[in-house]
N, C-alpha and C. Protein backbone atom coordinates (compact mmCIF):
# COMPACT_ATOMS: atom_id res chain seq x y z
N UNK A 1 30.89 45.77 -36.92
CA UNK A 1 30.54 44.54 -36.24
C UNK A 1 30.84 44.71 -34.75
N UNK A 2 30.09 44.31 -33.89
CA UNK A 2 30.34 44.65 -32.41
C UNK A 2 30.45 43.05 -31.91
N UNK A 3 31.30 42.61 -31.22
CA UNK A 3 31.96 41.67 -29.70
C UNK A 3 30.42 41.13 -29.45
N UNK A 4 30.28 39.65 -29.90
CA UNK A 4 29.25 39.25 -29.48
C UNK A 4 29.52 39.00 -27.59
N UNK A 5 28.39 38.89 -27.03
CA UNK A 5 28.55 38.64 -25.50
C UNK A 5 29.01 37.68 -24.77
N UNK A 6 28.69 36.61 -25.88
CA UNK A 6 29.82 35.57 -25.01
C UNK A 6 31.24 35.73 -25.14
N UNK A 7 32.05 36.30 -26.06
CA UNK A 7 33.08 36.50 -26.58
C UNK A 7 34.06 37.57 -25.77
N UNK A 8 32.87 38.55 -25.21
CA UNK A 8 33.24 39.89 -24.56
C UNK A 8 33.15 39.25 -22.96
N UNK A 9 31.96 37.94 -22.51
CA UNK A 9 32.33 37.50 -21.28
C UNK A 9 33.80 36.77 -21.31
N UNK A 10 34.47 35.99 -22.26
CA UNK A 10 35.27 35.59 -21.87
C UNK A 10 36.40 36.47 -21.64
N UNK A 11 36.49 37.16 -22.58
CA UNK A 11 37.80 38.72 -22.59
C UNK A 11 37.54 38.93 -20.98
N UNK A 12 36.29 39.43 -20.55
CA UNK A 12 37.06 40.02 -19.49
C UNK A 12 37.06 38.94 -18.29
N UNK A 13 36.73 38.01 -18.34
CA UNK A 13 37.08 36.29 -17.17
C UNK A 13 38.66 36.29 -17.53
N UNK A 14 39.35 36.57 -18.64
CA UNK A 14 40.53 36.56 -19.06
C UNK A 14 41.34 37.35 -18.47
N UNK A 15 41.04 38.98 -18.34
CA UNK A 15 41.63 39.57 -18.32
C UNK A 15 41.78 39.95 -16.60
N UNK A 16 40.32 39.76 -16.07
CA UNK A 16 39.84 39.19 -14.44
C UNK A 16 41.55 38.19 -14.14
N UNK A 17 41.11 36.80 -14.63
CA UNK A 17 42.74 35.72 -14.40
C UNK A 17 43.66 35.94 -14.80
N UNK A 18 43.86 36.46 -15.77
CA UNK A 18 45.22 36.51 -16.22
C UNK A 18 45.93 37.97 -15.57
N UNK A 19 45.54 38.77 -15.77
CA UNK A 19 45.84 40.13 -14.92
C UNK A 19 46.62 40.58 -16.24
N UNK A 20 48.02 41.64 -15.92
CA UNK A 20 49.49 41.80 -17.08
C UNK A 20 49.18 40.54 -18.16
N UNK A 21 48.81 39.55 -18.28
CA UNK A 21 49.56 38.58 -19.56
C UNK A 21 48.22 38.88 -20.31
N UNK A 22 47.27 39.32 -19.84
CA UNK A 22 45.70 39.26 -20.81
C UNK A 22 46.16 39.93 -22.03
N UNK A 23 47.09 41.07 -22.03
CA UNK A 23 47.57 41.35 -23.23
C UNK A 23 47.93 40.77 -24.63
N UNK A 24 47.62 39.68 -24.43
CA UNK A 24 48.33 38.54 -25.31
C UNK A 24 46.97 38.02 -26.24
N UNK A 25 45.84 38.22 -25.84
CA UNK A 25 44.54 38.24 -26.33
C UNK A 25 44.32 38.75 -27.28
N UNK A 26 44.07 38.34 -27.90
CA UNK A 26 43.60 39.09 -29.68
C UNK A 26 42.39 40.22 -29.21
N UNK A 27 42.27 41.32 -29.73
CA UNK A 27 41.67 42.34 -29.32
C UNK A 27 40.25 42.21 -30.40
N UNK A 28 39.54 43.18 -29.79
CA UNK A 28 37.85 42.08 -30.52
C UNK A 28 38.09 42.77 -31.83
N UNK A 29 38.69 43.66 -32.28
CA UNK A 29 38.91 44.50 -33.85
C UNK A 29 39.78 43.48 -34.75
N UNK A 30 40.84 42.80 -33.63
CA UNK A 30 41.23 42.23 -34.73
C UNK A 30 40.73 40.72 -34.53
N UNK A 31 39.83 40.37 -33.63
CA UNK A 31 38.84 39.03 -33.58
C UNK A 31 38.03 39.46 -35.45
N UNK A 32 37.22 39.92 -35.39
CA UNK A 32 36.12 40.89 -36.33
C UNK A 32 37.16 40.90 -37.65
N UNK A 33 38.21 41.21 -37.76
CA UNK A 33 39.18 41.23 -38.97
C UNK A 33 39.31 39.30 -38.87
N UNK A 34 39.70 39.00 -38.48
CA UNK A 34 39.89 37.49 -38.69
C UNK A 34 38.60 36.73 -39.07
N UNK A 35 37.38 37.32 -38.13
CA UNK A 35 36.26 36.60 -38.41
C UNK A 35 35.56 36.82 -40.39
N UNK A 36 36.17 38.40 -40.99
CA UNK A 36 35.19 38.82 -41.90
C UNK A 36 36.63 37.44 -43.01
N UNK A 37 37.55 36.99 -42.66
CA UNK A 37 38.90 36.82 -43.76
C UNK A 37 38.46 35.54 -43.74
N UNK A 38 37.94 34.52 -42.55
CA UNK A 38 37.12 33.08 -42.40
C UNK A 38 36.01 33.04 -43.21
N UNK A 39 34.93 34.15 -42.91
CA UNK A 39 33.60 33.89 -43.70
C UNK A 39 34.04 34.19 -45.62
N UNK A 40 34.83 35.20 -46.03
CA UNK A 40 35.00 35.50 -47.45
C UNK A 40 35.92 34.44 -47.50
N UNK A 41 36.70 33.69 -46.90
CA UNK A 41 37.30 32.62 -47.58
C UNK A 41 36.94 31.44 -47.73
N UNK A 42 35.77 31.09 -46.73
CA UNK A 42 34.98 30.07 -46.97
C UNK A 42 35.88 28.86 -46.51
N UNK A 43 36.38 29.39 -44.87
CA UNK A 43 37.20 28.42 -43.82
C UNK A 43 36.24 27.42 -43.79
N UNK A 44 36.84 25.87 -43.19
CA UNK A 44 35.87 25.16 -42.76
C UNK A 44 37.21 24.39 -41.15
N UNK A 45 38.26 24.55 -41.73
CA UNK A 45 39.49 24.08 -41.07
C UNK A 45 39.95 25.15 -40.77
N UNK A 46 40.37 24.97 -39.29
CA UNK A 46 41.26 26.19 -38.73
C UNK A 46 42.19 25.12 -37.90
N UNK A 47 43.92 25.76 -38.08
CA UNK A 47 44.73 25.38 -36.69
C UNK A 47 44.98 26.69 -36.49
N UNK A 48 45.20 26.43 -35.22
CA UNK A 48 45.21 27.41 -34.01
C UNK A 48 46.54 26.99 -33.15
N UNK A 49 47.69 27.71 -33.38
CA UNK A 49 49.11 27.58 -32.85
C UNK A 49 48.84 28.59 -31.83
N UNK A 50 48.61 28.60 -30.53
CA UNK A 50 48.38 29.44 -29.24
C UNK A 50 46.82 29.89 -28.64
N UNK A 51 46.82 28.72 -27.95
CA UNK A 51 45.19 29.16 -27.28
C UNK A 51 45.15 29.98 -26.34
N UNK A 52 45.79 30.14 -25.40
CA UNK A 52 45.80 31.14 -24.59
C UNK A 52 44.49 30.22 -23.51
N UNK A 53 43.71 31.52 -23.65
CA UNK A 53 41.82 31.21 -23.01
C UNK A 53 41.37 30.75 -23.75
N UNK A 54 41.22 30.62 -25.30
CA UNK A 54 40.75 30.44 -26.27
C UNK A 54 39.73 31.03 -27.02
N UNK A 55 39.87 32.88 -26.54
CA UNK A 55 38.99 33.46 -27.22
C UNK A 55 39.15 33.65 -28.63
N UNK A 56 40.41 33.75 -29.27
CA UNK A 56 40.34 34.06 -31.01
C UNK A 56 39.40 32.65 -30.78
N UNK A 57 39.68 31.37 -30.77
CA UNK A 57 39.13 30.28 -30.78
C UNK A 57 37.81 30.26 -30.96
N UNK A 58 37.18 30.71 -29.87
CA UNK A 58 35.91 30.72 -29.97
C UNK A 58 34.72 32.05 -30.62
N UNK A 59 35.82 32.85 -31.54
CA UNK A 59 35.68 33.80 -32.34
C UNK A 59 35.16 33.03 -33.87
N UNK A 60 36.19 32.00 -33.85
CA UNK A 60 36.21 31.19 -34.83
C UNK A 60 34.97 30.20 -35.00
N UNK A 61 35.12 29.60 -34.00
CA UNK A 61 33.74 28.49 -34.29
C UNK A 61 32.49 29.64 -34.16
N UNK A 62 32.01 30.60 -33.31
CA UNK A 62 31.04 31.12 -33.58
C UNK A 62 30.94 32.33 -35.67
N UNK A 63 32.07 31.96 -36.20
CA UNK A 63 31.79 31.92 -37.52
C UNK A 63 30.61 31.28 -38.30
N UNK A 64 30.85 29.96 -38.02
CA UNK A 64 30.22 29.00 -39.03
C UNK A 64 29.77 27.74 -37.71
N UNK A 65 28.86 27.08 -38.13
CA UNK A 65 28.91 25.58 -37.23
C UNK A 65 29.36 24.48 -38.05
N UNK A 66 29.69 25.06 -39.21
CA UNK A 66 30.70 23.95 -40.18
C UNK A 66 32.40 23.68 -39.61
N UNK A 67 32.72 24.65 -39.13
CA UNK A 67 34.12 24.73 -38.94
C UNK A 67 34.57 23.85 -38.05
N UNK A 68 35.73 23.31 -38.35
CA UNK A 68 36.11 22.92 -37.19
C UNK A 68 37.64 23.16 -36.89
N UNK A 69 37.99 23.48 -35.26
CA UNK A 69 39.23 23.90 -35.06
C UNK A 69 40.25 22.85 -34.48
N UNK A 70 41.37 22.88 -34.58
CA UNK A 70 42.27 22.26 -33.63
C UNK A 70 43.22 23.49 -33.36
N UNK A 71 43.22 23.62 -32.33
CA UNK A 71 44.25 24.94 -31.25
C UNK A 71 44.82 24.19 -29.93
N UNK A 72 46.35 24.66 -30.60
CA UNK A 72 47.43 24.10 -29.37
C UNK A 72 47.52 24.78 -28.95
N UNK A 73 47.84 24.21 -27.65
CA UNK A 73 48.49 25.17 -26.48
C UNK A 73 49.00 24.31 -25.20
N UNK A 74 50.06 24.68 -24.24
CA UNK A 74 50.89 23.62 -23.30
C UNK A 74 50.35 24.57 -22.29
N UNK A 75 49.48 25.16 -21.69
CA UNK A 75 48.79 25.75 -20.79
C UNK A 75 47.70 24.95 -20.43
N UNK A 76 47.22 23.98 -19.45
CA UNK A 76 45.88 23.54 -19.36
C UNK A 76 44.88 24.40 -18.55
N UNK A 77 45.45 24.73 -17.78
CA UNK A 77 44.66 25.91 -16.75
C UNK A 77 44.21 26.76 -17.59
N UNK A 78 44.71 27.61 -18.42
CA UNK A 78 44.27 28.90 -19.05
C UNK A 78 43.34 28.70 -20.04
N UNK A 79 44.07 27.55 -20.91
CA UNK A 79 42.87 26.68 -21.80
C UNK A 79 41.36 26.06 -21.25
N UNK A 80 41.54 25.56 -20.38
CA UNK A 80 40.55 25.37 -19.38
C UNK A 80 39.55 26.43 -19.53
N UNK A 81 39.96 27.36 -18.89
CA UNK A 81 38.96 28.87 -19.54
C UNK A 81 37.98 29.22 -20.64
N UNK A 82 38.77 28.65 -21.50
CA UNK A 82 38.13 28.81 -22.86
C UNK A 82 37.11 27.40 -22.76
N UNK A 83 37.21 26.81 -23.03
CA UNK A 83 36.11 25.40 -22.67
C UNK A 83 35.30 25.13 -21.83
N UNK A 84 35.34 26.39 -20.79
CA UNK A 84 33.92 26.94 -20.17
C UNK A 84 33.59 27.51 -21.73
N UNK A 85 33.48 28.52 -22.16
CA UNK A 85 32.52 29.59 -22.49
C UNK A 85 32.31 28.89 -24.24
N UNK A 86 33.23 28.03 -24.88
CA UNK A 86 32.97 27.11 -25.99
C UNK A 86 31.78 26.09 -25.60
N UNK A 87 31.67 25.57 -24.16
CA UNK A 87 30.49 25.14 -23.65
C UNK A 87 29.71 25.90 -23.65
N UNK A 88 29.85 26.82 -22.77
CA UNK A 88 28.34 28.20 -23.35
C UNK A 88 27.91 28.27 -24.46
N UNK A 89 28.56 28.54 -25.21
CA UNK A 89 28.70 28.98 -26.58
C UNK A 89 28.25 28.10 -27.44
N UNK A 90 27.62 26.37 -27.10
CA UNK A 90 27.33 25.37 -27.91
C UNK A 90 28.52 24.81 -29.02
N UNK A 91 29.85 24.94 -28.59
CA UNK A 91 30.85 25.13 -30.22
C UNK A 91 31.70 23.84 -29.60
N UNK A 92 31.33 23.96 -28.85
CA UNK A 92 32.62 22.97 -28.39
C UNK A 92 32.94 21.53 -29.08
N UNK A 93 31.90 21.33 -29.44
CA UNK A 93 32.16 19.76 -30.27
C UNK A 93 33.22 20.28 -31.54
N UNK A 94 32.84 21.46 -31.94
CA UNK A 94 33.81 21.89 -33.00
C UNK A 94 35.31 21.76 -33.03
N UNK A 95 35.37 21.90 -30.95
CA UNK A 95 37.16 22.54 -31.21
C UNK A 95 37.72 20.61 -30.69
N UNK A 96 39.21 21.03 -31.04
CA UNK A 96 39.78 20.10 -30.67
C UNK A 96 40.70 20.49 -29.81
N UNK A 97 41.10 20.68 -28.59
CA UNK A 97 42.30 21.28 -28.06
C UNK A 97 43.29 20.07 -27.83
N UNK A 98 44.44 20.46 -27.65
CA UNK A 98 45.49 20.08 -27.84
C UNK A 98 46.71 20.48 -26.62
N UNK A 99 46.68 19.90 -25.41
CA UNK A 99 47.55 20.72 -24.39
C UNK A 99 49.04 19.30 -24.94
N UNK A 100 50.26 20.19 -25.21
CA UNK A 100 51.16 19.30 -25.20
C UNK A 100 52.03 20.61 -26.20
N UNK A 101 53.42 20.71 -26.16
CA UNK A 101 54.63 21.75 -26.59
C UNK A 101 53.71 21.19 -27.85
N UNK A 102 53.91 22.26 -28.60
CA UNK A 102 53.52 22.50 -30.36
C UNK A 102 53.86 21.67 -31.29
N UNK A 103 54.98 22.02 -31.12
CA UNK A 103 55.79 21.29 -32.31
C UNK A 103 55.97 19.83 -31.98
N UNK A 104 55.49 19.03 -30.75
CA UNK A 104 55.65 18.18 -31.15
C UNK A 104 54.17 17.88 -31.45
N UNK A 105 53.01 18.54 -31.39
CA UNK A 105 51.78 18.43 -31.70
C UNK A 105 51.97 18.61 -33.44
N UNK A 106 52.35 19.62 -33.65
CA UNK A 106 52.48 19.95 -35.02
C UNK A 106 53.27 18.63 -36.08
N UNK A 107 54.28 17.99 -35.56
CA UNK A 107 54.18 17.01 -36.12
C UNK A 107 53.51 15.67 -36.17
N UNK A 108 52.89 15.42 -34.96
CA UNK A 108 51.84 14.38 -35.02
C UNK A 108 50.93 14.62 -36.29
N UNK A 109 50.48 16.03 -36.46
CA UNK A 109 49.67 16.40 -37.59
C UNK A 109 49.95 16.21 -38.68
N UNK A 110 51.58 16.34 -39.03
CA UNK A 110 52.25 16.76 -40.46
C UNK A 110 52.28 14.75 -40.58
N UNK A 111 52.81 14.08 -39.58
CA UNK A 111 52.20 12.66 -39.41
C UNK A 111 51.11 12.04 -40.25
N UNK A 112 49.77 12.88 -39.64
CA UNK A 112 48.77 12.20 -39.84
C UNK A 112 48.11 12.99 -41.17
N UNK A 113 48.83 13.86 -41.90
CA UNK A 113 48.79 13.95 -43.19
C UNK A 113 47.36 15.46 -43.03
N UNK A 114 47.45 15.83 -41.91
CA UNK A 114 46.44 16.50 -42.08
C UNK A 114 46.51 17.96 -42.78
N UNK A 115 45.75 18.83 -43.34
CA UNK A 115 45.32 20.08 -43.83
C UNK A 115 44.29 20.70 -43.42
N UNK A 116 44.77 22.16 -43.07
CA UNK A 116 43.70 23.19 -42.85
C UNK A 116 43.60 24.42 -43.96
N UNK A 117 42.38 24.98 -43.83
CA UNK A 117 42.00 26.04 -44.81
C UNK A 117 43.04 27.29 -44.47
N UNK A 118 42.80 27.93 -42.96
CA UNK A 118 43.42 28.56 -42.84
C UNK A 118 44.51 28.08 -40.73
N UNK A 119 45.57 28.77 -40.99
CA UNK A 119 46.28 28.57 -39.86
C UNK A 119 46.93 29.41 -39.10
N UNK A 120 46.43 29.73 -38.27
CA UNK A 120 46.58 31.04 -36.81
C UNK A 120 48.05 31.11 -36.45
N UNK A 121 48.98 31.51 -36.47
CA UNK A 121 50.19 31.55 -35.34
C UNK A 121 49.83 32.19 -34.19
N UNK A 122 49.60 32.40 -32.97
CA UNK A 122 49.69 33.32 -31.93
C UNK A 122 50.33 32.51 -30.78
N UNK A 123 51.83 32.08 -30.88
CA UNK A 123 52.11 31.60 -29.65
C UNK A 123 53.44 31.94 -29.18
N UNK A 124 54.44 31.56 -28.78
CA UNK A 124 56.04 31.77 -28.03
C UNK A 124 57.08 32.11 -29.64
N UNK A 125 57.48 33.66 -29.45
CA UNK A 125 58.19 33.99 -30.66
C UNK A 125 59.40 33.55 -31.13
N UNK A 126 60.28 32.29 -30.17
CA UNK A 126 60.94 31.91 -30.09
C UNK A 126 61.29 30.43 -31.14
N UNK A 127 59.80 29.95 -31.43
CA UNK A 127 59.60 29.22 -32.25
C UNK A 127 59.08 29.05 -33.45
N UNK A 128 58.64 30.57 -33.57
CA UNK A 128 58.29 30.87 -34.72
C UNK A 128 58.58 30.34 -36.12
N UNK A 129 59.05 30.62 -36.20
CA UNK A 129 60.37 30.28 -37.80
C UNK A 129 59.68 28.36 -38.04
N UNK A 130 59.55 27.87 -36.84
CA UNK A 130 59.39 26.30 -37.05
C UNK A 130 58.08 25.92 -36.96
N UNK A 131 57.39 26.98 -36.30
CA UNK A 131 55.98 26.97 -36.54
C UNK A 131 55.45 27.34 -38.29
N UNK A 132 55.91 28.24 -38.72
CA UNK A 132 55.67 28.81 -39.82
C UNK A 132 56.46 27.74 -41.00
N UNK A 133 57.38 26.79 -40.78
CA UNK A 133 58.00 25.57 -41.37
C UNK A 133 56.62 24.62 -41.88
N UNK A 134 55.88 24.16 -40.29
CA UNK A 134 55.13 23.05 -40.05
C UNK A 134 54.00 23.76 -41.20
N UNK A 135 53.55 25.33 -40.92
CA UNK A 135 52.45 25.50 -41.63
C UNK A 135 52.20 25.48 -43.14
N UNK A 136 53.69 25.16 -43.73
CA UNK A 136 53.60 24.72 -45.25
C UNK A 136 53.22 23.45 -45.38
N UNK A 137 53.65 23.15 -44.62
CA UNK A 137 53.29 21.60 -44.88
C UNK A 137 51.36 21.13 -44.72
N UNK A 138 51.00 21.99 -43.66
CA UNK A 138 49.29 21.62 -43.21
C UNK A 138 48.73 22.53 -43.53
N UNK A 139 48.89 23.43 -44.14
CA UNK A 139 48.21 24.25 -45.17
C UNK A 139 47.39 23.75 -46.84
N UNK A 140 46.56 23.89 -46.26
CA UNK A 140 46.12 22.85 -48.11
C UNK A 140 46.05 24.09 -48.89
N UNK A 141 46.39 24.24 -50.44
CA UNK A 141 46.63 25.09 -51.45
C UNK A 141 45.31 26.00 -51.24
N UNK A 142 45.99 27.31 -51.72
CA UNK A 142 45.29 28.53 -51.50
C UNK A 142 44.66 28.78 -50.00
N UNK A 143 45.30 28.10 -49.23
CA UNK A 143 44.96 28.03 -47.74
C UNK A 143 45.47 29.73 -46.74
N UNK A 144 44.87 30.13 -46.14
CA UNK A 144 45.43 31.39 -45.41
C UNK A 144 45.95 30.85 -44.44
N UNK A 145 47.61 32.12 -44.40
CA UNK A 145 48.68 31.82 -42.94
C UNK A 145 48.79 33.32 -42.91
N UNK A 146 48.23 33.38 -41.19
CA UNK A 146 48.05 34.03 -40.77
C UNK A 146 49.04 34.25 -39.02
N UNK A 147 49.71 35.27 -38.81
CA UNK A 147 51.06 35.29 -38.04
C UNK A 147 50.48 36.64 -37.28
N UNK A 148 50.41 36.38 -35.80
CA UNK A 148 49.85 37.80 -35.23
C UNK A 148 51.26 38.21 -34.41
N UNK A 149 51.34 39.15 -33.92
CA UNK A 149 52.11 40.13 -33.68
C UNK A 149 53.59 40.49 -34.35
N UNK A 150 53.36 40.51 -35.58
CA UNK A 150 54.32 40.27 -36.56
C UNK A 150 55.28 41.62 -36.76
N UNK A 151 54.42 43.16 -35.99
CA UNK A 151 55.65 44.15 -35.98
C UNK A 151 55.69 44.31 -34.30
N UNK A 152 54.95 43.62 -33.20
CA UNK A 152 55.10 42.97 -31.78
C UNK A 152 54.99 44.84 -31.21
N UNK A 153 53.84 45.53 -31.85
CA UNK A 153 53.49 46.74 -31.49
C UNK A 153 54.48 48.25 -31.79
N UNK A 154 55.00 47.64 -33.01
CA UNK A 154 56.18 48.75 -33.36
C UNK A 154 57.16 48.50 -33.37
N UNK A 155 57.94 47.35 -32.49
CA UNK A 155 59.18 47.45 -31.92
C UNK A 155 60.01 46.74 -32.95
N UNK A 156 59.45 45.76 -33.54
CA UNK A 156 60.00 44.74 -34.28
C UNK A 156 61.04 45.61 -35.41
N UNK A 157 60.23 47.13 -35.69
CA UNK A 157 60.63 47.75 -36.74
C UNK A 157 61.78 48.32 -36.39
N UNK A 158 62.04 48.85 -34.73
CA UNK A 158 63.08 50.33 -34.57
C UNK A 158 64.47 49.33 -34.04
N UNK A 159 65.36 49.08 -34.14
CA UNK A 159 66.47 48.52 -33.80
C UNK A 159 66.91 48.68 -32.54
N UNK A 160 65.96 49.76 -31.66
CA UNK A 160 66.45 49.84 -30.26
C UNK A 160 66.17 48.89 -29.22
N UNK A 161 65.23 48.19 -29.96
CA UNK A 161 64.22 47.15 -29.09
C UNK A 161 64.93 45.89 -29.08
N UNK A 162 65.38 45.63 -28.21
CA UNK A 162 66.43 44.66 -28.28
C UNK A 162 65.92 42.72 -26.95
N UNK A 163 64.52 42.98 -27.03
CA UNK A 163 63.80 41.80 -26.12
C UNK A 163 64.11 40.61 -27.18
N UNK A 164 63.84 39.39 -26.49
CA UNK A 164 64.26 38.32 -27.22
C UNK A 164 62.86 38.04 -28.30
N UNK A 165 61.75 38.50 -28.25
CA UNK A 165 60.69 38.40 -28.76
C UNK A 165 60.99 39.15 -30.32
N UNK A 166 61.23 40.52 -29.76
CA UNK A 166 61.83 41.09 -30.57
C UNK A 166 62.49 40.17 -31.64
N UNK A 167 63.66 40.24 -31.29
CA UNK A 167 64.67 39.08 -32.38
C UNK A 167 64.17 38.07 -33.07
N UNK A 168 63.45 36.90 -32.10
CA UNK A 168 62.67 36.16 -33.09
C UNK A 168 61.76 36.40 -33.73
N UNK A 169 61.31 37.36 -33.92
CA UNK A 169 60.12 38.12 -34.87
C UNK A 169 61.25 38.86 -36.08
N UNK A 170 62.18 39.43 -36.20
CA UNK A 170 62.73 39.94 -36.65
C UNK A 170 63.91 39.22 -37.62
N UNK A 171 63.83 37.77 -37.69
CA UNK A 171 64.36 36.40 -37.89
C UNK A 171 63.37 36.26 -39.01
């Protein structure tokens, strides 16, 4: 499967603004792995814990035009980004963004009783553990949870790696 073009314009508008942090971008192999685990599971609900630009995001709605997303994120500028090219992209009625700290987004949700098919982690490793709390709860049965940088490129595994990212991944 090859990086459709709108997907590959936003990567590099991303990687153009963001400069060093673009790293943080889901890479289009593992966009393409997420996209084939949405279509065989027959997503229609996605949360999205870290928008970044909102390219996994808009990886997602160009899945299906059934889907629909809600993706947090306390970045409006960067998010901003992504809602250009979800406008390109015709998807945008799909997404719901969400600028405001997570968790207290995440409980407005657990609030309003809501469930998704499947649910993204990609955000601050520090909160992990309480992100991955909230996602039992808004996960509807047989629902996919899905946690990205979960060995944080090797390091998580060797004990020398001693960053705070590190640790909370390793928690």
């Amino acid at each position: 499967m090859r990086e459709d073009d709108i997907l590959s314009q936003l990567r590099l508008e991303s990687e153009e603004q963001l400069g060093k942090a673009s790293v943080m971008i889901s890479t289009p192999e593992q966009t393409q792995l997420l996209k084939l685990l949405i279509k065989f599971s027959n997503v229609k609900s996605i949360l999205e814990i870290g928008t970044l630009t909102g390219y996994s995001t808009l990886a997602f709605a160009l899945c299906d035009k059934d889907i629909n997303i809600t993706t947090l994120d306390i970045n409006e500028e960067w998010s901003n980004l992504g809602k250009k090219y979800w406008k390109l992209a015709n998807v945008d009625s799909q997404i719901k963004s969400i600028i405001k700290p997570a968790l207290q987004s995440l409980q407005e949700l657990k609030q309003e009783l809501k469930q998704f098919d499947l649910i993204y982690i990609d955000a601050d490793k520090e909160n992990q553990l309480k992100y991955i709390d909230f996602a039992y709860d808004l996960l509807r049965d047989n629902g996919l949870l899905i946690i990205d940088n979960v060995l944080w490129g090797g390091q998580v595994v060797f004990n020398e790696f001693k960053n705070t990212s590190c640790e909370f991944i390793r928690k």
